[in-house]
N, C-alpha and C. Protein backbone atom coordinates (compact mmCIF):
# COMPACT_ATOMS: atom_id res chain seq x y z
N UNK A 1 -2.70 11.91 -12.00
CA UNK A 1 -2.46 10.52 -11.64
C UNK A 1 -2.40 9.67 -12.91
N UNK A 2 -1.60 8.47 -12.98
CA UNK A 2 -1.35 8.15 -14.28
C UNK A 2 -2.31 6.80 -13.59
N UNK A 3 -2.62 6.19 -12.67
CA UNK A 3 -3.54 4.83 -12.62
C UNK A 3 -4.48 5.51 -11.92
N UNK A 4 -5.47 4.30 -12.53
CA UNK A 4 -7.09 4.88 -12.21
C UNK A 4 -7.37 4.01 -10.83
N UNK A 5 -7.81 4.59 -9.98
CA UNK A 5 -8.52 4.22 -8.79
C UNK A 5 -8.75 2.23 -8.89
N UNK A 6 -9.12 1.80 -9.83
CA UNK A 6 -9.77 0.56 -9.71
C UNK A 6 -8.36 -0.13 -10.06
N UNK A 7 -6.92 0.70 -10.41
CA UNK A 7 -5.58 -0.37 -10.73
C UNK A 7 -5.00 -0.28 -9.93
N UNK A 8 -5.42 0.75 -8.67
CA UNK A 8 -4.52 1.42 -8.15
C UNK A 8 -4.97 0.34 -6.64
N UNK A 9 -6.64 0.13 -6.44
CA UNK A 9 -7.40 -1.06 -6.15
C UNK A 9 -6.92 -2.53 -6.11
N UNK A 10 -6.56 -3.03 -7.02
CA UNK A 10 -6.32 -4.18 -7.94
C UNK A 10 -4.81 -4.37 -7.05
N UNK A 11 -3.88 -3.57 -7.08
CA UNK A 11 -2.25 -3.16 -6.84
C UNK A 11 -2.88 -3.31 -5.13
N UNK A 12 -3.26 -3.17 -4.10
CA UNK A 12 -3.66 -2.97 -2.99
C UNK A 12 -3.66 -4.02 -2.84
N UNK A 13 -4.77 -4.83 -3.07
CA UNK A 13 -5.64 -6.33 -2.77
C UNK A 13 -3.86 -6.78 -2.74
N UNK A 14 -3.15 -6.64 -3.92
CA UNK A 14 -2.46 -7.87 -4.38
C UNK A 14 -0.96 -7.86 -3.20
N UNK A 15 -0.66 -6.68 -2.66
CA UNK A 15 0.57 -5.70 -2.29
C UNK A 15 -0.24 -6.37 -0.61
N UNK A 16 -1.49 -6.20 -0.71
CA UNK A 16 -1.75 -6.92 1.07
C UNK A 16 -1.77 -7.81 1.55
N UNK A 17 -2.11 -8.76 0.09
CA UNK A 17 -2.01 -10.73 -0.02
C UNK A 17 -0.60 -11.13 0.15
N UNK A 18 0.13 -10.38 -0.78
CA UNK A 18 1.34 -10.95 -0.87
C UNK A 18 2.59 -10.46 0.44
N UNK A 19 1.99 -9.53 1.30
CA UNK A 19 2.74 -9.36 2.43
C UNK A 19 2.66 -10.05 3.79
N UNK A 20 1.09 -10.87 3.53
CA UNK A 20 0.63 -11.84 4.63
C UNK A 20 -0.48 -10.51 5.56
N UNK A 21 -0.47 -9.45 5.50
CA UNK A 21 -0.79 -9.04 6.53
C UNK A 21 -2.15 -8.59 6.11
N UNK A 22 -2.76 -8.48 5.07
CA UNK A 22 -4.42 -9.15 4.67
C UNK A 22 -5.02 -7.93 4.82
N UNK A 23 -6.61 -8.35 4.92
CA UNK A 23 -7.66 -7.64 5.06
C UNK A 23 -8.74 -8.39 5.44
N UNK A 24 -9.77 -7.69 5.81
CA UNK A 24 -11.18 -8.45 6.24
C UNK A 24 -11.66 -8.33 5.22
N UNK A 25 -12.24 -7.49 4.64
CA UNK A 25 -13.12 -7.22 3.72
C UNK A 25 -13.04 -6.65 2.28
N UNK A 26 -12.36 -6.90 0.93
CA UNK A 26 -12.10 -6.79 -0.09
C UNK A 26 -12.72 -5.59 -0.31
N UNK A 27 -14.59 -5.47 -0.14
CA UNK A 27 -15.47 -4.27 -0.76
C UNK A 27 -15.25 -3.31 0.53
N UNK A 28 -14.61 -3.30 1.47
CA UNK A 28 -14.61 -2.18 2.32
C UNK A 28 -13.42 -1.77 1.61
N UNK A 29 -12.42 -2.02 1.23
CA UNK A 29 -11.33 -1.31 0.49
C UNK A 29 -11.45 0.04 -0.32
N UNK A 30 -11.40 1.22 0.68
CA UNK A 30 -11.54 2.06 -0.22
C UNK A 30 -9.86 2.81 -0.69
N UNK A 31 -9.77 3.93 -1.96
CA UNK A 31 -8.80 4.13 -2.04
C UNK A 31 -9.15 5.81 -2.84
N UNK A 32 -8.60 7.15 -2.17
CA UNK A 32 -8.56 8.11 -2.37
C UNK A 32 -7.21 9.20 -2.69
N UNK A 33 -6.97 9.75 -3.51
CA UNK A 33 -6.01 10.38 -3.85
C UNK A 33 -5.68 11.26 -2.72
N UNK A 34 -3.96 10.84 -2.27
CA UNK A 34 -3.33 11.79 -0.86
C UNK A 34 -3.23 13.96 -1.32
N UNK A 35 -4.01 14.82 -0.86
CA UNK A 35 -3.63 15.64 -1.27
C UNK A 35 -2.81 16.58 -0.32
N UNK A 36 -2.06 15.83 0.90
CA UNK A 36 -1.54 16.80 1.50
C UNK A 36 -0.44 16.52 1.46
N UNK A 37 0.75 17.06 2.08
CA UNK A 37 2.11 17.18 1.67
C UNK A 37 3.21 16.09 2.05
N UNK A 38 2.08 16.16 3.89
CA UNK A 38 3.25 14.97 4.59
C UNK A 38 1.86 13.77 4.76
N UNK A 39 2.53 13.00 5.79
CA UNK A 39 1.37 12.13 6.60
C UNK A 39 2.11 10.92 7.10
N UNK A 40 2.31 11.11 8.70
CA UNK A 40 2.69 9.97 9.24
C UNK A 40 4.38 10.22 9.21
N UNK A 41 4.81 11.02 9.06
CA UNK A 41 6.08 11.42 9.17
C UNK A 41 6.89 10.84 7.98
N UNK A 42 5.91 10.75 6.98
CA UNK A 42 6.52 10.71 5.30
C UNK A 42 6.42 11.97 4.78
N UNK A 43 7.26 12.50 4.27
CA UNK A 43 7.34 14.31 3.28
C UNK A 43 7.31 13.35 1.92
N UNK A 44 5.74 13.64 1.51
CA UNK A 44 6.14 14.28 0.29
C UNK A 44 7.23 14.74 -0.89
N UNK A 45 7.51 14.31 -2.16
CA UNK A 45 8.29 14.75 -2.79
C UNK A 45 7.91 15.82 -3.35
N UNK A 46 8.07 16.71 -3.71
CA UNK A 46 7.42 17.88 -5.14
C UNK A 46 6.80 16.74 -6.08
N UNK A 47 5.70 17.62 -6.50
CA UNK A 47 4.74 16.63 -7.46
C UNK A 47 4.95 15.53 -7.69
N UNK A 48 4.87 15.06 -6.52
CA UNK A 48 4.79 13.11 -6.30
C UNK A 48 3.44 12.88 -5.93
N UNK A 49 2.79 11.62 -6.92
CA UNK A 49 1.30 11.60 -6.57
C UNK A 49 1.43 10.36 -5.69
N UNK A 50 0.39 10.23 -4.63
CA UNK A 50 0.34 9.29 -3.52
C UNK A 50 -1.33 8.76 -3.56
N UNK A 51 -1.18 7.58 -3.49
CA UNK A 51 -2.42 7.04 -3.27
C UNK A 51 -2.57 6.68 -1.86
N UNK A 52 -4.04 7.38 -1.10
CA UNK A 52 -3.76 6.49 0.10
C UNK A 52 -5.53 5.17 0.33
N UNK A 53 -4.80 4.32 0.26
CA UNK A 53 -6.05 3.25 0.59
C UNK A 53 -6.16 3.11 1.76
N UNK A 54 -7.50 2.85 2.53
CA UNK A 54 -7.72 2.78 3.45
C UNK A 54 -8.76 1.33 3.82
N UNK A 55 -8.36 0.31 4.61
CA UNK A 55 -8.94 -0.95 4.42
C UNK A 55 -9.07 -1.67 6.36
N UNK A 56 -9.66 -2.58 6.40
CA UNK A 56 -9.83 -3.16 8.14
C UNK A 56 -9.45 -4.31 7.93
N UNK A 57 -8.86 -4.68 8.80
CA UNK A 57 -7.80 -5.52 8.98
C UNK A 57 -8.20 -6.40 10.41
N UNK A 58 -7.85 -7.56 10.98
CA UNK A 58 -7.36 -7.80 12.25
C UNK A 58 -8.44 -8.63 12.89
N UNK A 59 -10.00 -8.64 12.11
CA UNK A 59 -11.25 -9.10 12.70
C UNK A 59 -10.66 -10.87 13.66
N UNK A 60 -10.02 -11.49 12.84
CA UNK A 60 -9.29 -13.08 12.70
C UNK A 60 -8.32 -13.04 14.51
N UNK A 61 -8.07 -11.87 14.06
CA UNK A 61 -6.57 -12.22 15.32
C UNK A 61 -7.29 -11.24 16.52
N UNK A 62 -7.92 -10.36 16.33
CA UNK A 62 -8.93 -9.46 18.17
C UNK A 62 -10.04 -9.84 17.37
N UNK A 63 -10.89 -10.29 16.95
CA UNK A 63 -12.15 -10.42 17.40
C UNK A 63 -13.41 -9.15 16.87
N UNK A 64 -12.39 -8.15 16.20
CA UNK A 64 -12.95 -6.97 15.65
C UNK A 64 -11.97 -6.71 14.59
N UNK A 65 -12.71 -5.84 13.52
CA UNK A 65 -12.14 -5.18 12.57
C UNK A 65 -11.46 -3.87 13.08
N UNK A 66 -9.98 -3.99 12.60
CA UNK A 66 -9.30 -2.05 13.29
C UNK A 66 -8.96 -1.68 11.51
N UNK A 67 -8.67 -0.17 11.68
CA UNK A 67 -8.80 0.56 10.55
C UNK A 67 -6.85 0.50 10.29
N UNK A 68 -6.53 0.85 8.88
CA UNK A 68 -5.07 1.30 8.31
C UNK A 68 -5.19 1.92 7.41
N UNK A 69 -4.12 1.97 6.58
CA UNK A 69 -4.02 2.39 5.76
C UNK A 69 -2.49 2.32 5.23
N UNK A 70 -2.55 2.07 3.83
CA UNK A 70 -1.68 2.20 2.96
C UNK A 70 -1.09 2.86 1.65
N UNK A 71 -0.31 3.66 1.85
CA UNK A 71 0.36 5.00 0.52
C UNK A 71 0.68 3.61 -0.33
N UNK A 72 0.75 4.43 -1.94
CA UNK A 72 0.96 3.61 -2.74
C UNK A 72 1.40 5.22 -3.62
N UNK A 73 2.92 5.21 -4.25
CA UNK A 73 3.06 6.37 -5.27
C UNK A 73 2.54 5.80 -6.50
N UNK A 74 1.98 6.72 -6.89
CA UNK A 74 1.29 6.31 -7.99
C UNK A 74 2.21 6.18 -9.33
N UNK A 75 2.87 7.28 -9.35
CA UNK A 75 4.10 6.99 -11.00
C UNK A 75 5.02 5.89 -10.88
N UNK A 76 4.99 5.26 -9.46
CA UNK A 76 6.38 3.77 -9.32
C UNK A 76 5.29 2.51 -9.13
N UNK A 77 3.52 2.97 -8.50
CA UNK A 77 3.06 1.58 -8.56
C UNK A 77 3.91 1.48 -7.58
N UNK A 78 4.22 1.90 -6.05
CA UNK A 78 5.10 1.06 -5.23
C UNK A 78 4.13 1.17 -3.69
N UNK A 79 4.20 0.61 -3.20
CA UNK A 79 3.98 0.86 -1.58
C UNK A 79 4.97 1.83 -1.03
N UNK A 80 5.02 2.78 -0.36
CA UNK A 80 5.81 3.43 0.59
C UNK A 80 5.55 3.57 2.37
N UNK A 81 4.12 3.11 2.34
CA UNK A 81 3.58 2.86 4.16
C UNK A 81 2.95 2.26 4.56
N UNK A 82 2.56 1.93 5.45
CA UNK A 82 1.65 0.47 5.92
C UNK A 82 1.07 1.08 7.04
N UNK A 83 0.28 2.07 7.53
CA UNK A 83 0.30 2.61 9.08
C UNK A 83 -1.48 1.33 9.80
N UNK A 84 -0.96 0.98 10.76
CA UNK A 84 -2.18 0.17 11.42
C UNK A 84 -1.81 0.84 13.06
N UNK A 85 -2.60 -0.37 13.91
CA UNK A 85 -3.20 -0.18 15.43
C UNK A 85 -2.22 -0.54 15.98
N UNK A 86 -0.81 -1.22 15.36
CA UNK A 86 0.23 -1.84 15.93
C UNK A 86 1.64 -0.55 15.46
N UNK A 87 1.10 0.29 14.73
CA UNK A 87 2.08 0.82 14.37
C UNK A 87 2.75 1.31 12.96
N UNK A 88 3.52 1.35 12.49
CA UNK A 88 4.03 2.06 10.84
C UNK A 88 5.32 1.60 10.90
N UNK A 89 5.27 0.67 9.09
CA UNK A 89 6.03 0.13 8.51
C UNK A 89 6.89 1.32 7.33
N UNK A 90 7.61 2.10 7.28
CA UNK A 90 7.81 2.22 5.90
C UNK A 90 8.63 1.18 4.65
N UNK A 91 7.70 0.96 4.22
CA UNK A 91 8.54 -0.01 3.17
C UNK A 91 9.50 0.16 2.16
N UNK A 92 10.87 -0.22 2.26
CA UNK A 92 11.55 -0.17 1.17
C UNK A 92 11.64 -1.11 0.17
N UNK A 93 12.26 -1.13 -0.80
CA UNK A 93 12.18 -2.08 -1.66
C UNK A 93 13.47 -2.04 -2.30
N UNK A 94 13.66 -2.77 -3.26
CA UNK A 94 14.41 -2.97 -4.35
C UNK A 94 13.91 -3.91 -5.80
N UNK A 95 14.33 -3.40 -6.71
CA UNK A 95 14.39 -4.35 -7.96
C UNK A 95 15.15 -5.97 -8.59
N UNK A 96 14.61 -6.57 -8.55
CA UNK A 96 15.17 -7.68 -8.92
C UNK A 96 16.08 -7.44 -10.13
N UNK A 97 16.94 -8.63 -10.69
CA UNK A 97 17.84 -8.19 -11.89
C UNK A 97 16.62 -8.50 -13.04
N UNK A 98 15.67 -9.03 -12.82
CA UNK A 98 14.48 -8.76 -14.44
C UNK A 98 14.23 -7.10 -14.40
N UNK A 99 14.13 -6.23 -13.21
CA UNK A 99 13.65 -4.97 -13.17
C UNK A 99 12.16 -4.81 -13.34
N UNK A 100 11.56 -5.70 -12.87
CA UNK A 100 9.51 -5.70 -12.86
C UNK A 100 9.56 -6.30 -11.24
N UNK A 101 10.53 -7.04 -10.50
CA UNK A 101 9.98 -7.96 -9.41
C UNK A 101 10.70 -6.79 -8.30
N UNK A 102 9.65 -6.53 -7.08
CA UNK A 102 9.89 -6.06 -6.22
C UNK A 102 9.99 -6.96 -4.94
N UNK A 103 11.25 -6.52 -4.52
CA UNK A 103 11.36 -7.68 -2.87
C UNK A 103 11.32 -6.30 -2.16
N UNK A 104 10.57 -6.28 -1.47
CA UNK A 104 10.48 -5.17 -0.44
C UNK A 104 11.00 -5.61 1.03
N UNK A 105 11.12 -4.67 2.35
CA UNK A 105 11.87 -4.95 3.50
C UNK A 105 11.47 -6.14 4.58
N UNK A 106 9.99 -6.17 4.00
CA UNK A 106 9.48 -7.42 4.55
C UNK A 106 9.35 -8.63 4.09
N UNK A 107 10.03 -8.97 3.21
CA UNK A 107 10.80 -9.77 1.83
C UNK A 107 9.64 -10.28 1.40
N UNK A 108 8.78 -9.60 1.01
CA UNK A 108 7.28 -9.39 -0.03
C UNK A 108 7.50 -9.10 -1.19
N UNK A 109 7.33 -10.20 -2.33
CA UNK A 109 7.73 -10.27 -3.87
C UNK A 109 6.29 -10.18 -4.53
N UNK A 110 6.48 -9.14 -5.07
CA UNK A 110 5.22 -8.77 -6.55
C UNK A 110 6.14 -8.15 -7.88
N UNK A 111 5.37 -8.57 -8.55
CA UNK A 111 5.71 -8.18 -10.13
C UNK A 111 5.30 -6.77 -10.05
N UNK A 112 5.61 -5.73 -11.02
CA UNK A 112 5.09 -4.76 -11.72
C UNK A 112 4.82 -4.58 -13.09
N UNK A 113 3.11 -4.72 -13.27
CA UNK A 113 2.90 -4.91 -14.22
C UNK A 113 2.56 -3.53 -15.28
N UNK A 114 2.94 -3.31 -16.42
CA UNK A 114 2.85 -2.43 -17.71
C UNK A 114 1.15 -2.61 -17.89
């Protein structure tokens, strides 16, 4: 893995703010390296590293916290899934003409930072 758990952290918080669709709890955010091939009807590339975070969501809108989770490849720093209680997003994206700004399918803009 080329980012360490706490950037890979940092990239989460910011990738959940900036899509509107949040979190309850910042320190429940955990985030563990994906070691299996598929998940959720995403394959895997050959030695593609995947981060998957796992965070609760939803306390605001039912009244309780429900569980998700979100892939993040680790060598692009990108989101590739969003899976919650409502269902699975795969996110695409594209590059802006600077080549650091990502507009993804849910027209969610973050930088990528070096």
């Amino acid at each position: 893995m080329k980012n360490t758990e706490k950037q890979i952290l940092e990239l989460s918080k910011k990738i959940l703010n900036n899509s509107g669709f949040g979190y309850d709890d910042e320190n429940q955010i955990k985030c563990t390296e994906l070691n299996e091939d598929s998940f959720f009807g995403y394959s895997k590339k050959e030695n593609q590293n995947i981060w998957q975070i796992s965070f609760l969501w939803g306390e605001e809108d039912f009244g309780k916290s429900r569980g998700a989770f979100l892939y993040i490849d680790d060598d692009k720093k990108l989101p590739l899934l969003l899976v919650h209680s409502l269902g699975q997003s795969k996110i695409k994206y594209s590059l802006s003409n600077d080549g650091k700004t990502i507009v993804s399918s849910t027209n969610v803009k973050f930088t990528i930072e070096e």
